[in-house]
Protein backbone atom coordinates (compact mmCIF):
# COMPACT_ATOMS: atom_id res chain seq x y z
CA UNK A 1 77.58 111.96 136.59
CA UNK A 2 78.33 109.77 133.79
CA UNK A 3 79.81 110.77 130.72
CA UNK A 4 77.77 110.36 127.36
CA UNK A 5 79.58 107.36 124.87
CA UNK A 6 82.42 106.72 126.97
CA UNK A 7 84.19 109.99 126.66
CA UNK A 8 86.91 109.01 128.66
CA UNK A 9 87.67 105.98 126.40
CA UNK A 10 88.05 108.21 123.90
CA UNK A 11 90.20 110.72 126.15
CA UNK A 12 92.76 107.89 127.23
CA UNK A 13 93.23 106.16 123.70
CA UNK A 14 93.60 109.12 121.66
CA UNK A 15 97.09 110.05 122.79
CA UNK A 16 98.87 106.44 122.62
CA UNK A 17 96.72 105.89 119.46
CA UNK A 18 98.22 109.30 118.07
CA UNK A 19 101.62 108.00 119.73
CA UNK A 20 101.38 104.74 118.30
CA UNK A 21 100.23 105.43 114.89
CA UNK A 22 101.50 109.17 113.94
CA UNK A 23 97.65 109.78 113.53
CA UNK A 24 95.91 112.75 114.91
CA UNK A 25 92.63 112.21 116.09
CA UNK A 26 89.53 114.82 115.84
CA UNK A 27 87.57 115.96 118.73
CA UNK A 28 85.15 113.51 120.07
CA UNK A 29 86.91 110.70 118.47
CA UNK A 30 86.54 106.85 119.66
CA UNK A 31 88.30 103.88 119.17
CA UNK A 32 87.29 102.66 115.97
CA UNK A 33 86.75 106.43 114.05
CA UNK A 34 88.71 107.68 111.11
CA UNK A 35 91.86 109.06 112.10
CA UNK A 36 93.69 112.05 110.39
CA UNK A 37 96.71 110.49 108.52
CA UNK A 38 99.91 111.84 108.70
CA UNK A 39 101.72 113.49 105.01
CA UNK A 40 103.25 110.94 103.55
CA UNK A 41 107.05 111.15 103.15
CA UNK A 42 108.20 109.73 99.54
CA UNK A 43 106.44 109.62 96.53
CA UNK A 44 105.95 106.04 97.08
CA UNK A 45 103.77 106.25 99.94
CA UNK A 46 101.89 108.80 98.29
CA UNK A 47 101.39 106.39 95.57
CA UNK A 48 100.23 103.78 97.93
CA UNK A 49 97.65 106.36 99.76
CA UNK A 50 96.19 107.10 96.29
CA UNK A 51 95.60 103.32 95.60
CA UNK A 52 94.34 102.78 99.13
CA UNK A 53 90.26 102.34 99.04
CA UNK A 54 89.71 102.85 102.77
CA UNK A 55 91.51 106.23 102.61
CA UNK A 56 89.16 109.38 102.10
CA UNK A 57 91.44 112.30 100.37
CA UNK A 58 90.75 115.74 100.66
CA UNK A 59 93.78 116.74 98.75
CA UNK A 60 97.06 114.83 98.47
CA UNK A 61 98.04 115.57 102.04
CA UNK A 62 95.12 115.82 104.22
CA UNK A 63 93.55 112.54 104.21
CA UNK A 64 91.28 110.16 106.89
CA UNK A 65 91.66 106.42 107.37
CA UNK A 66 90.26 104.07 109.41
CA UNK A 67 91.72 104.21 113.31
CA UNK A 68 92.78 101.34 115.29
CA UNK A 69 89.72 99.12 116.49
CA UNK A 70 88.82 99.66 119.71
């Protein structure tokens, strides 16, 4: 049986994505989705996350970004 949308694209490049980019990545998520961001660690690079158009904030820590292309 296949699996719907490539599951197991998604299954395999979530962890080394997540490795890679210290990202989390949501259920059902495929190369090429938002990606949770990580806190940021300095006031700086909360700065630059604030200034950042591509990044959708929820609050100052809890934001999503675009993921790696797949």
């Amino acid at each position: 049986m296949a699996l719907p949308g490539n599951s197991v694209e998604g299954l395999v490049d979530a962890p080394q994505t997540s490795g890679r980019d210290g990202v989390s990545c949501p259920a059902n998520w495929h190369p090429g989705d938002d990606v949770v961001l990580g806190a940021p660690k300095a006031q700086a690079g909360l700065d630059a996350r604030l200034a950042d158009e591509t990044v959708e904030l929820a609050d100052r820590y809890l934001a999503t970004g675009p993921g790696a292309p797949g």
